[in-house]
PDB file of N, CA and C in Angstrom:
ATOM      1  N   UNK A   1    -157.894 -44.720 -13.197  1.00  0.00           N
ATOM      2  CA  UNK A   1    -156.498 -44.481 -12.878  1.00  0.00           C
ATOM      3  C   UNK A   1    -155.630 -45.424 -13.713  1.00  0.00           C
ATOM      4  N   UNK A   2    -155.034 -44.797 -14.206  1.00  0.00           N
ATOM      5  CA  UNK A   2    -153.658 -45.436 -15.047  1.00  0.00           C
ATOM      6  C   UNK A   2    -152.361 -46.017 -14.488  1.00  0.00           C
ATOM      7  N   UNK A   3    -152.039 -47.169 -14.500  1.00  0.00           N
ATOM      8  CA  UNK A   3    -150.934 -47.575 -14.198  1.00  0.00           C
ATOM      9  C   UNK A   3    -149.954 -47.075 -14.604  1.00  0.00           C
ATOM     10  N   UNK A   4    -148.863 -47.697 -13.967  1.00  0.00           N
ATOM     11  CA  UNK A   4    -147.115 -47.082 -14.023  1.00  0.00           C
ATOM     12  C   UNK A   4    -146.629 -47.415 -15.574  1.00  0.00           C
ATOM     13  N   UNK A   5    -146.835 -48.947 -15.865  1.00  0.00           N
ATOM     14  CA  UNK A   5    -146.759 -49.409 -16.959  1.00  0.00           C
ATOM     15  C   UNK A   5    -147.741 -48.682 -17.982  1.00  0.00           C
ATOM     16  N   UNK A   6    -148.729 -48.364 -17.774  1.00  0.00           N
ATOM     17  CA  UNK A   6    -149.466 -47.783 -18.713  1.00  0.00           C
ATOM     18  C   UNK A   6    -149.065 -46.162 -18.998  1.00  0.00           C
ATOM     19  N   UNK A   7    -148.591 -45.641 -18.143  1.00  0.00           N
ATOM     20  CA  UNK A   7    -148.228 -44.477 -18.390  1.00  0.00           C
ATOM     21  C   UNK A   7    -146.541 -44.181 -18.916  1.00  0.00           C
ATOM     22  N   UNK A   8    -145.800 -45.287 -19.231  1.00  0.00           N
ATOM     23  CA  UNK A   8    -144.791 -45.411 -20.061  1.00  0.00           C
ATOM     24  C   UNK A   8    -144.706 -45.803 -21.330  1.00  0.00           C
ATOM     25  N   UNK A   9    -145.752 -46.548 -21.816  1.00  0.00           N
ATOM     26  CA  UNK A   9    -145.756 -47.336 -22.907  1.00  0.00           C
ATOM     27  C   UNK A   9    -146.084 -46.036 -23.940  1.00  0.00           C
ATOM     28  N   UNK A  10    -146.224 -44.950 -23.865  1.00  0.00           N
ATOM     29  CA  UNK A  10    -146.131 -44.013 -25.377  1.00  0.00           C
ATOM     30  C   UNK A  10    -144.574 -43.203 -24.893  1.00  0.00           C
ATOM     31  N   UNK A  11    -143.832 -43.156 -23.876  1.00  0.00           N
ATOM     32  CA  UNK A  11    -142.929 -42.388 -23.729  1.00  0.00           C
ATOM     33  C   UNK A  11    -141.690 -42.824 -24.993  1.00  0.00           C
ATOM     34  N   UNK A  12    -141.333 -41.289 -25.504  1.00  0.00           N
ATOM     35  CA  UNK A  12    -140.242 -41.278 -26.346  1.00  0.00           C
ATOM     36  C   UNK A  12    -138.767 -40.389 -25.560  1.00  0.00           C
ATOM     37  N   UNK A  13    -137.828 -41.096 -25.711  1.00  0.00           N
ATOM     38  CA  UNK A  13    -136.478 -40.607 -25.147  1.00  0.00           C
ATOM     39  C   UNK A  13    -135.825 -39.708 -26.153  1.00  0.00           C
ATOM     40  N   UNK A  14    -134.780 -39.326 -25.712  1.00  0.00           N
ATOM     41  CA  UNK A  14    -133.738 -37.954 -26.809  1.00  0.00           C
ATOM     42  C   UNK A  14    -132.781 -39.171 -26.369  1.00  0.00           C
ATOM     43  N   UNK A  15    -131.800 -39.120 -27.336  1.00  0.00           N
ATOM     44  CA  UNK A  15    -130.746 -40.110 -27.013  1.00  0.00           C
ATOM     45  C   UNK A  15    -129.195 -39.404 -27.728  1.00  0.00           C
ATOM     46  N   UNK A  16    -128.520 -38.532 -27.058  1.00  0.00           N
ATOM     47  CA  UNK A  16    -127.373 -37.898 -27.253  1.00  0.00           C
ATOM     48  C   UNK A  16    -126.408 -38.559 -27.616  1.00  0.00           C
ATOM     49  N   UNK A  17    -125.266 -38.481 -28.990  1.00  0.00           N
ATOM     50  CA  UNK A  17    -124.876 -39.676 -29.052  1.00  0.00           C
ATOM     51  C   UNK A  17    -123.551 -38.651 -29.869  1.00  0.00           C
ATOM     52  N   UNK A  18    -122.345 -38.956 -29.116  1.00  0.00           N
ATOM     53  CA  UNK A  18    -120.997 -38.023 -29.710  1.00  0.00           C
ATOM     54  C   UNK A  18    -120.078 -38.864 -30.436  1.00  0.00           C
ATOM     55  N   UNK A  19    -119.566 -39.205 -31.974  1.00  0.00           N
ATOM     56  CA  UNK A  19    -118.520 -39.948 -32.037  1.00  0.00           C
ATOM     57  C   UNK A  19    -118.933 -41.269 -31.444  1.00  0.00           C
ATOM     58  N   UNK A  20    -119.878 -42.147 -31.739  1.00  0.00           N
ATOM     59  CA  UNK A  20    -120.467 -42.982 -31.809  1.00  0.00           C
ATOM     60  C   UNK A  20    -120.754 -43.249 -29.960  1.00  0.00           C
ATOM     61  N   UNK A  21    -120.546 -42.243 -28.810  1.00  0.00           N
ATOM     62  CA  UNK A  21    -120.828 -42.544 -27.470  1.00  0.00           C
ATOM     63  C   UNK A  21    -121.680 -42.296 -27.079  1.00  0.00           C
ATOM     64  N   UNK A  22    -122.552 -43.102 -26.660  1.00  0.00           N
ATOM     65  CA  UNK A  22    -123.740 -42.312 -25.769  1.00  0.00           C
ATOM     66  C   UNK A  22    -123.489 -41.311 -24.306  1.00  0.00           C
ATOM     67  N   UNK A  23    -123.739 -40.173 -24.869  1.00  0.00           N
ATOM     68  CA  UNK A  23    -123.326 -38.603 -23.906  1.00  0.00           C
ATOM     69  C   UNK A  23    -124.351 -38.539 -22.771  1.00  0.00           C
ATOM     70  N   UNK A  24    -125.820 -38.884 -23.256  1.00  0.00           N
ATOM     71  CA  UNK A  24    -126.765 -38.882 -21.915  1.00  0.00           C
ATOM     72  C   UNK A  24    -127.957 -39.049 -23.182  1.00  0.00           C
ATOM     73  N   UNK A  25    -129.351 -39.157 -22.022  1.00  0.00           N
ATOM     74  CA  UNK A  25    -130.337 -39.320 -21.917  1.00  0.00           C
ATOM     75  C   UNK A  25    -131.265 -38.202 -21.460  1.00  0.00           C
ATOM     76  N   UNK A  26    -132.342 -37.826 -22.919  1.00  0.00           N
ATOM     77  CA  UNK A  26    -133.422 -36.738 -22.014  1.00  0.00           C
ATOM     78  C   UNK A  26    -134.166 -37.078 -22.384  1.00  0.00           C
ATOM     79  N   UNK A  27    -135.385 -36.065 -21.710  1.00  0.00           N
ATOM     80  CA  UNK A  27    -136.691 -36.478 -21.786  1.00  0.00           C
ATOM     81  C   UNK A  27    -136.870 -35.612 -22.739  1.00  0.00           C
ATOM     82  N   UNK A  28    -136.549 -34.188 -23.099  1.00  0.00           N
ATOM     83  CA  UNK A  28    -137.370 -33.111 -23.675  1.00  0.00           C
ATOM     84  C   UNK A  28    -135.858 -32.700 -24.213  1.00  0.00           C
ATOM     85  N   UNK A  29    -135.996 -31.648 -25.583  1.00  0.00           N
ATOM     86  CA  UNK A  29    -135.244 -31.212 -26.373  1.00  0.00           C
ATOM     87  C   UNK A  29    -134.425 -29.561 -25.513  1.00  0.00           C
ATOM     88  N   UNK A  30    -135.087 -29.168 -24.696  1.00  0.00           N
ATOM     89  CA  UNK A  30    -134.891 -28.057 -23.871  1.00  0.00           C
ATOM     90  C   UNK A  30    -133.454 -28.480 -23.359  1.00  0.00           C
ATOM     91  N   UNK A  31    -133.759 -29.419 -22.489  1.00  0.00           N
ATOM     92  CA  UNK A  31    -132.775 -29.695 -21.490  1.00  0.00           C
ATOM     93  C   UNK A  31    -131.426 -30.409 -22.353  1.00  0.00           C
ATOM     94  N   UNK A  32    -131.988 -30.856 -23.508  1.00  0.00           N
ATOM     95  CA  UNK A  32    -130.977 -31.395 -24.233  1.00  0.00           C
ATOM     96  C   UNK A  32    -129.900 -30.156 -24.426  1.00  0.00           C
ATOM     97  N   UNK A  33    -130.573 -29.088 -24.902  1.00  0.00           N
ATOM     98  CA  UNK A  33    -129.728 -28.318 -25.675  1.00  0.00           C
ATOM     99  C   UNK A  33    -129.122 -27.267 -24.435  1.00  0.00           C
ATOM    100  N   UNK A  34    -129.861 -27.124 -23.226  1.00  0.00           N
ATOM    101  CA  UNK A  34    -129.167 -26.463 -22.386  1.00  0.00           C
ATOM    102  C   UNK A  34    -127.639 -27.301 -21.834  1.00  0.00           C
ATOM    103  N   UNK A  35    -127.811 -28.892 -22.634  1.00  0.00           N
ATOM    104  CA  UNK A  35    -126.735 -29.553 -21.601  1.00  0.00           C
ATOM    105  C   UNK A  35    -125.514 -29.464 -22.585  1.00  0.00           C
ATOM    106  N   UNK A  36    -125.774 -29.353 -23.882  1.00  0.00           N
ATOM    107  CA  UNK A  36    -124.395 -29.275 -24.410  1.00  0.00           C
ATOM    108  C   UNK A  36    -123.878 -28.131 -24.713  1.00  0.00           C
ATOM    109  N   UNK A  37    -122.569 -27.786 -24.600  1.00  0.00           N
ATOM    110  CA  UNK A  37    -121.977 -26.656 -24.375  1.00  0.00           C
ATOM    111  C   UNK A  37    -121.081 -25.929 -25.448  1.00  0.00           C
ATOM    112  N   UNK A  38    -121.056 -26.968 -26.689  1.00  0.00           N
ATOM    113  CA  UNK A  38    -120.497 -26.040 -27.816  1.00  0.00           C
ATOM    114  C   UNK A  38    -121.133 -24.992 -27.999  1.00  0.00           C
ATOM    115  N   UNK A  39    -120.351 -24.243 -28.745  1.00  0.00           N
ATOM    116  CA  UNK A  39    -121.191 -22.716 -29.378  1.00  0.00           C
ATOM    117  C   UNK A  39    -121.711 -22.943 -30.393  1.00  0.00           C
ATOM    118  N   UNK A  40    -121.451 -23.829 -31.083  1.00  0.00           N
ATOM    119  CA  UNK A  40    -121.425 -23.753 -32.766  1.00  0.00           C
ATOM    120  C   UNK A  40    -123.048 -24.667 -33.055  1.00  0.00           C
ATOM    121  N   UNK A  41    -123.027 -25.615 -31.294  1.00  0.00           N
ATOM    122  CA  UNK A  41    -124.381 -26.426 -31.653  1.00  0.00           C
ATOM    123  C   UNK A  41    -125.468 -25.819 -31.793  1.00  0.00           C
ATOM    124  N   UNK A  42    -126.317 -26.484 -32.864  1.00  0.00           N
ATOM    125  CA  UNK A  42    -128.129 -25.888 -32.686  1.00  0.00           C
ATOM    126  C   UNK A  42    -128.622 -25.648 -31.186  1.00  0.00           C
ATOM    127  N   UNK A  43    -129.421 -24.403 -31.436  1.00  0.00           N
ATOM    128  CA  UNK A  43    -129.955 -23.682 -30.427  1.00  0.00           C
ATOM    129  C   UNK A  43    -131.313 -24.749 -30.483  1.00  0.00           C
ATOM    130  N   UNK A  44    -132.205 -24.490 -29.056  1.00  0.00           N
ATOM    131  CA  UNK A  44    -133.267 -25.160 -29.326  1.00  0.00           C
ATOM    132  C   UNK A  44    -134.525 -25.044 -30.550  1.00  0.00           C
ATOM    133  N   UNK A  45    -134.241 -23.620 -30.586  1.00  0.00           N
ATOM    134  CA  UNK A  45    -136.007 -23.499 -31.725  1.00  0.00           C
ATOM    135  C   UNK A  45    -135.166 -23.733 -33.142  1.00  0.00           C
ATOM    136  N   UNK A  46    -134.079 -24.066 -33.301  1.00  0.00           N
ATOM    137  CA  UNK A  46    -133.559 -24.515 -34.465  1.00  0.00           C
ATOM    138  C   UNK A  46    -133.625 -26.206 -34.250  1.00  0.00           C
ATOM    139  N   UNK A  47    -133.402 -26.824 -33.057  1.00  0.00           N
ATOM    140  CA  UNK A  47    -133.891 -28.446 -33.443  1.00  0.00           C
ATOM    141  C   UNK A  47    -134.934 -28.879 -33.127  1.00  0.00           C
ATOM    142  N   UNK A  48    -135.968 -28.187 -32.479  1.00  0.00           N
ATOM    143  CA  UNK A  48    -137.522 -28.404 -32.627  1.00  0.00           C
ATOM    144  C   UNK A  48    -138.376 -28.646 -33.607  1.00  0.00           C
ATOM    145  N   UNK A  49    -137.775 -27.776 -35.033  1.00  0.00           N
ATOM    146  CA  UNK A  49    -138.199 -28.350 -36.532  1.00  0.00           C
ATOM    147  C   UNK A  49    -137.093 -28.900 -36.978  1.00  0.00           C
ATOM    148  N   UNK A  50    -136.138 -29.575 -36.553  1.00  0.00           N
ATOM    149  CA  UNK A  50    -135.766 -30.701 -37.295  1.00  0.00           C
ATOM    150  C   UNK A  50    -136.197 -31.916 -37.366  1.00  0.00           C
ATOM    151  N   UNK A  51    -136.103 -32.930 -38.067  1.00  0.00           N
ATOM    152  CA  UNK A  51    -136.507 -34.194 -37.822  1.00  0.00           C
ATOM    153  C   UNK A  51    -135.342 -35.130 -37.814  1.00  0.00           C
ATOM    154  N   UNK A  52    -135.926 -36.168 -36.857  1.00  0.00           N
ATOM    155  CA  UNK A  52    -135.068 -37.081 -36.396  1.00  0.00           C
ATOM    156  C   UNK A  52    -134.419 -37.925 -37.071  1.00  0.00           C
ATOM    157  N   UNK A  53    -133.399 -38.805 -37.331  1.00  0.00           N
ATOM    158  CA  UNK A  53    -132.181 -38.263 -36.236  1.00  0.00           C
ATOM    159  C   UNK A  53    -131.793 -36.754 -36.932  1.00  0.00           C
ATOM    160  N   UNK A  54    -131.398 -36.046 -35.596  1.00  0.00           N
ATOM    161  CA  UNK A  54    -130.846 -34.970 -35.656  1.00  0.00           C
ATOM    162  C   UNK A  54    -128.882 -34.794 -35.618  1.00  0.00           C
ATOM    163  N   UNK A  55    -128.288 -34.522 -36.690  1.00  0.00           N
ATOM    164  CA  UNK A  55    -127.285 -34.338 -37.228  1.00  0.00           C
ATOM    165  C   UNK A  55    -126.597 -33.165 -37.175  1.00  0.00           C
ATOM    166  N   UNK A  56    -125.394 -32.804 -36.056  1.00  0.00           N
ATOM    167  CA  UNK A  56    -125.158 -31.361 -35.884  1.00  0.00           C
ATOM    168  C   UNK A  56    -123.508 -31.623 -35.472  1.00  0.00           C
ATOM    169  N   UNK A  57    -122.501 -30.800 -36.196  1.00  0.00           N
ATOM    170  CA  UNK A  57    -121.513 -31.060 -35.981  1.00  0.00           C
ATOM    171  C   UNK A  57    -120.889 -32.766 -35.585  1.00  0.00           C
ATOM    172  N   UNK A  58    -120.562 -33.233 -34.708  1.00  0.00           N
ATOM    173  CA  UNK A  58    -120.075 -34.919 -34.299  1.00  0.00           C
ATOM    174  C   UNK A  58    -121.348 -35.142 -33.366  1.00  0.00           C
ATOM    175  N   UNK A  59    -122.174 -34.466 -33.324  1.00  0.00           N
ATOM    176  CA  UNK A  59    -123.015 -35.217 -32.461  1.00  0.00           C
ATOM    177  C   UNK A  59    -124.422 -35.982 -33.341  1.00  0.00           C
ATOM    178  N   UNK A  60    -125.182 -36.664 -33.038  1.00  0.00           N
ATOM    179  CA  UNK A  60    -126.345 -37.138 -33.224  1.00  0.00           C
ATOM    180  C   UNK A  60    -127.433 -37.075 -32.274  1.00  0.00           C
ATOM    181  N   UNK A  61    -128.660 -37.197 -32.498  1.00  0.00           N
ATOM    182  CA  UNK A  61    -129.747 -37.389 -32.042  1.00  0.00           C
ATOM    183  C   UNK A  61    -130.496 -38.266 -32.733  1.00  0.00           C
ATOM    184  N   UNK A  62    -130.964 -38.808 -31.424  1.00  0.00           N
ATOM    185  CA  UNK A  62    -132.203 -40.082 -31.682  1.00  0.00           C
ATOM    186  C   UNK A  62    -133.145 -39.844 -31.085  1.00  0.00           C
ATOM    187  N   UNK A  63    -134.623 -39.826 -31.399  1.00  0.00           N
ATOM    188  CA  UNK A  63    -135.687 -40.604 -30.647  1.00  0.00           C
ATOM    189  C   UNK A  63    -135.654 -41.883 -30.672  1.00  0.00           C
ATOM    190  N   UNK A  64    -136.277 -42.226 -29.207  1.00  0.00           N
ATOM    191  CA  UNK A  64    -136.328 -43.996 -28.958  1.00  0.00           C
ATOM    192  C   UNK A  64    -137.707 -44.038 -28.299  1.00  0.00           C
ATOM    193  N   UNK A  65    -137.973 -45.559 -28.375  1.00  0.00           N
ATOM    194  CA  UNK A  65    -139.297 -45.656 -27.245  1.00  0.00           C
ATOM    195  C   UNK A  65    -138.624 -46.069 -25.981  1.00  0.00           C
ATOM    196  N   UNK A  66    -139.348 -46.076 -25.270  1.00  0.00           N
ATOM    197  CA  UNK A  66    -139.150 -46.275 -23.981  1.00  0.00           C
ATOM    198  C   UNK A  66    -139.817 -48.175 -23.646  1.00  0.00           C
ATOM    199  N   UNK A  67    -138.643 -48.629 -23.422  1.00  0.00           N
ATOM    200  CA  UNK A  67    -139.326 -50.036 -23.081  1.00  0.00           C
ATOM    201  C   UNK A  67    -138.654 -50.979 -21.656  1.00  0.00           C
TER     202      UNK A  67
END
């Protein structure tokens, strides 16, 4: 059995970031893209092959580790 700590130490975050603000925090790219509401933003199976940071109109994306 794996600890709490042990079962965080590979976790990677989405880190939403508008005009230099941090907008929120996800776990998965799904929920990312269901949360923002422009029209014009990437759909999900369009930022699934992008690579990070992800660059779309004023917004950004980051992966982070989790620490």
């Amino acid at each position: 059995m794996t600890t709490y700590k042990e079962q965080q130490e590979g976790k990677k975050y989405l880190v939403l970031v508008k005009e230099g603000e941090v907008i929120g925090t996800f776990g998965n790219l799904k929920k990312l893209s269901d949360y923002v509401t422009d029209e014009k933003f990437y759909k999900y199976n369009t930022l699934i092959r992008k690579e990070f940071p992800i660059v779309c109109l004023d917004y950004i994306i980051y992966k982070v580790d989790h620490h």
